[in-house]
N, C-alpha and C. Protein backbone atom coordinates (compact mmCIF):
# COMPACT_ATOMS: atom_id res chain seq x y z
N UNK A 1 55.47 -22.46 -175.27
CA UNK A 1 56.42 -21.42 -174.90
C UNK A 1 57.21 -21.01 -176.15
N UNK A 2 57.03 -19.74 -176.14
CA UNK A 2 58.02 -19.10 -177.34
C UNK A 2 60.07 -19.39 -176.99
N UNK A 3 60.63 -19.51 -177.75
CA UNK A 3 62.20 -19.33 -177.61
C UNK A 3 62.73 -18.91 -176.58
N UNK A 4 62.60 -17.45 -177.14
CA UNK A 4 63.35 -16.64 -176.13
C UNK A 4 62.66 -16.75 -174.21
N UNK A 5 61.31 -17.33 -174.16
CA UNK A 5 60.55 -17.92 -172.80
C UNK A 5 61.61 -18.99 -172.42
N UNK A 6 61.90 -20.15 -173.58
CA UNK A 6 62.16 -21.35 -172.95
C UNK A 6 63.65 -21.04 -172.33
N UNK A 7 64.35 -19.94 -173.03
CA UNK A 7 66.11 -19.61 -173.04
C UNK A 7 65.75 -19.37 -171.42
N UNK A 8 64.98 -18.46 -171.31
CA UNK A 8 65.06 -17.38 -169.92
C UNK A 8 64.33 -18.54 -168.58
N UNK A 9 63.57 -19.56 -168.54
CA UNK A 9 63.05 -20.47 -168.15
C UNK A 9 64.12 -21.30 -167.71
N UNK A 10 65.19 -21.63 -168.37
CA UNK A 10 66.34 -22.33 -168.34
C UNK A 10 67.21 -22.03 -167.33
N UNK A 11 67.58 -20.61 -167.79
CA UNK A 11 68.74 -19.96 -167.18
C UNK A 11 68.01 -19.69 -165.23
N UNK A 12 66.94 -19.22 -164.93
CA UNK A 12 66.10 -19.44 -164.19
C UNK A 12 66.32 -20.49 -163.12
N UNK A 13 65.74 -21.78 -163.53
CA UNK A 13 66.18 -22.95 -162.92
C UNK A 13 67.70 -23.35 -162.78
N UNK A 14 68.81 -23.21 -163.96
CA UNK A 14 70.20 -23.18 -163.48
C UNK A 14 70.29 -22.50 -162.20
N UNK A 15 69.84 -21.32 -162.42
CA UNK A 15 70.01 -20.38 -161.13
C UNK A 15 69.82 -20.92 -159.89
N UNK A 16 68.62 -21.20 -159.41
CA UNK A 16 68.06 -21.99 -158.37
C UNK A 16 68.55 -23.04 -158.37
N UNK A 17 68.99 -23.92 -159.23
CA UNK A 17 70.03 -25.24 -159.16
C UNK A 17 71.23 -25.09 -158.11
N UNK A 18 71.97 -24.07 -158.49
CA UNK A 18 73.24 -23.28 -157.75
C UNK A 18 72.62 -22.48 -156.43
N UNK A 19 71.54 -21.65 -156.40
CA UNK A 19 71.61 -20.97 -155.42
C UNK A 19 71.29 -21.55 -154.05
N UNK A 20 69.90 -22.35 -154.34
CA UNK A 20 69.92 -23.18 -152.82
C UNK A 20 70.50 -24.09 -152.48
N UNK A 21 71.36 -24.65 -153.14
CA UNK A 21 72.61 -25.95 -152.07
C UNK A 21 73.60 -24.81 -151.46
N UNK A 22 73.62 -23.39 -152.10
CA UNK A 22 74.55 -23.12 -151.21
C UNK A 22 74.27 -22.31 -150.29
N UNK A 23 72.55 -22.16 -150.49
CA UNK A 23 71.83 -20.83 -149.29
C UNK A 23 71.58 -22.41 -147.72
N UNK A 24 71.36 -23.41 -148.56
CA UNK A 24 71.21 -24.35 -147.48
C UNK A 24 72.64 -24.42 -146.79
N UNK A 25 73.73 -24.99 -147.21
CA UNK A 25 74.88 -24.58 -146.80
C UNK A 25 75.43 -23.69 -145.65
N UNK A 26 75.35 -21.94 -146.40
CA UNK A 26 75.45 -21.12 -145.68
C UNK A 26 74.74 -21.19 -144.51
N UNK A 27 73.57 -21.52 -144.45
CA UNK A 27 73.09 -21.79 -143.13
C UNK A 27 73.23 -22.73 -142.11
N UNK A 28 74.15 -23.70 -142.87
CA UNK A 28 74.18 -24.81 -141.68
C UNK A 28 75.54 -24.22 -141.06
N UNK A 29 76.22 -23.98 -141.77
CA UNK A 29 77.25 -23.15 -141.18
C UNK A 29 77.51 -22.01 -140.27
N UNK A 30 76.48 -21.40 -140.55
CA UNK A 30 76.18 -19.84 -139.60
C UNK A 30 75.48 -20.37 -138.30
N UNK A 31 74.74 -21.85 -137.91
CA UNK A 31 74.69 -22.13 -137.07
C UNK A 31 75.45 -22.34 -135.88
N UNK A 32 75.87 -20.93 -134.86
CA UNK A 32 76.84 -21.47 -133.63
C UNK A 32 76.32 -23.02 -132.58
N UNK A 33 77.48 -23.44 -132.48
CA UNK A 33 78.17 -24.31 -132.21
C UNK A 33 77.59 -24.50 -130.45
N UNK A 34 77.34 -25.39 -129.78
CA UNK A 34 76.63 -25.47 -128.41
C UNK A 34 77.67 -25.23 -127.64
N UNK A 35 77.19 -24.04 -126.47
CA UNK A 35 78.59 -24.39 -125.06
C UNK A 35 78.12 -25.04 -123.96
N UNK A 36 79.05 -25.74 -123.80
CA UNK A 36 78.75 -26.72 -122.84
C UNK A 36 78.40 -25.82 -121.18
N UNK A 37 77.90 -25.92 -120.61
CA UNK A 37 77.69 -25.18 -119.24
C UNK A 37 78.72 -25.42 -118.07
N UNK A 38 79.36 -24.27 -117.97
CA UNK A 38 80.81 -24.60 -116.92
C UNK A 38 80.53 -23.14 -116.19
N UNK A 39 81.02 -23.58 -114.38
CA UNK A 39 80.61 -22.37 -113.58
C UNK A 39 81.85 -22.14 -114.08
N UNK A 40 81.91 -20.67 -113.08
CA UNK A 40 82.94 -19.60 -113.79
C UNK A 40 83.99 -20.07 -112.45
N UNK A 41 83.79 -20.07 -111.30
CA UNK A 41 84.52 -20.18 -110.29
C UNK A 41 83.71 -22.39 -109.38
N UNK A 42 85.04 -22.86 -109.25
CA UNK A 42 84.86 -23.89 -108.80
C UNK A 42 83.72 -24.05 -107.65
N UNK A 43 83.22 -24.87 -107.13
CA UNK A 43 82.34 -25.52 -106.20
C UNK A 43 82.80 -25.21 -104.86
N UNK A 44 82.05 -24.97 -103.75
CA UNK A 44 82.77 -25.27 -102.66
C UNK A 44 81.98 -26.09 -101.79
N UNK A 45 82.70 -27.24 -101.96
CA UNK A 45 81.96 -28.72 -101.87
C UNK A 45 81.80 -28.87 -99.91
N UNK A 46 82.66 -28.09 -99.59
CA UNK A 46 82.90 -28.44 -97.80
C UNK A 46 81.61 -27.53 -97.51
N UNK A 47 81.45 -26.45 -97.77
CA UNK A 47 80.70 -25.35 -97.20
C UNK A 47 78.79 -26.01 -97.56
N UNK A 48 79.21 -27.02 -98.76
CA UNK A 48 77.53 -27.68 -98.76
C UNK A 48 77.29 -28.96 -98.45
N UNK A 49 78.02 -30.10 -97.81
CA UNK A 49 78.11 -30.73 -97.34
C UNK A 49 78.55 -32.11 -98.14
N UNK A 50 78.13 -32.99 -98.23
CA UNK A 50 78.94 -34.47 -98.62
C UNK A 50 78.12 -34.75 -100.17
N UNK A 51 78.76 -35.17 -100.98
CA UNK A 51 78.04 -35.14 -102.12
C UNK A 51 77.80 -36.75 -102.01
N UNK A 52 76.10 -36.98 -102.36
CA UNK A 52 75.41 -38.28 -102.75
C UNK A 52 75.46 -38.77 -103.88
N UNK A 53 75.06 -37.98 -104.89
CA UNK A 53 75.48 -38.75 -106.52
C UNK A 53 75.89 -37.59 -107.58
N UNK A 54 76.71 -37.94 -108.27
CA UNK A 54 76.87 -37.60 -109.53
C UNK A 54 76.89 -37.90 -110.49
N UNK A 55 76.25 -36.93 -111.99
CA UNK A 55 76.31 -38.04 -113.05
C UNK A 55 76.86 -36.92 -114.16
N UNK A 56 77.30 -37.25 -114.90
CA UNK A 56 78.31 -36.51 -116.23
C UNK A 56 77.60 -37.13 -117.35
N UNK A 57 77.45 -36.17 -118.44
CA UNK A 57 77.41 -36.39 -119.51
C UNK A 57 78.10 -35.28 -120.88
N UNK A 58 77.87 -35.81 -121.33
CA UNK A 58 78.64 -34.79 -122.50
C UNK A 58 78.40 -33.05 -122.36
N UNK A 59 77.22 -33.05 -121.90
CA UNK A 59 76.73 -31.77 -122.09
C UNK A 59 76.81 -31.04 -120.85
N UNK A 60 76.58 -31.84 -119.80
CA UNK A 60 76.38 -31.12 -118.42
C UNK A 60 76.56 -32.18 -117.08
N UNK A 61 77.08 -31.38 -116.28
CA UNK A 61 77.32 -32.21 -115.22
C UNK A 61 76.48 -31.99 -113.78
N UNK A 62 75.74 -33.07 -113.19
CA UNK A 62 74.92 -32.53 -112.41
C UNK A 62 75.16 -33.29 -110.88
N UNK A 63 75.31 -32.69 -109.79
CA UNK A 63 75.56 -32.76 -108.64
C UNK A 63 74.66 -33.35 -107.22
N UNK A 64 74.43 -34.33 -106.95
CA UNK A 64 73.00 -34.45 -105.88
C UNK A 64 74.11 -34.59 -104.45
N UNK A 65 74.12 -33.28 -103.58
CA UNK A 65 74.68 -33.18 -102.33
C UNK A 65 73.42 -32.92 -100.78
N UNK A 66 73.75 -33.14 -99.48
CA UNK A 66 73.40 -32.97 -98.72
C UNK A 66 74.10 -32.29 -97.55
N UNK A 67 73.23 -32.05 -96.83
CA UNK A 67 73.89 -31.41 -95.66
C UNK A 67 74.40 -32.24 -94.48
């Protein structure tokens, strides 16, 4: 490689040194955030009869009722 190749070769890789930690970055960031699943209006637990099990977890809450 001639000089002025190896100068521009250099500056090149600096570049890409800097640019993808922060294109990786930017993207972990621009990733929205999970919503958790919530009805809009409460349950109406009488009108479906006696609830058998429930189980909660971080993410979602799930209901096993009968009539």
């Amino acid at each position: 490689m001639i000089k002025p190749l190896r100068k521009r070769h250099l500056q090149v890789w600096v570049l890409l040194a800097v640019l993808i930690p922060v294109g990786i970055i930017a993207g972990w960031m621009a990733v929205p955030k999970m919503m958790t699943q919530e009805l809009l209006q409460p349950p109406a637990s009488k009108t479906f009869g006696f609830k058998i099990e429930s189980i909660e977890d971080g993410n979602y809450k799930d209901t096993l009722k009968s009539k």
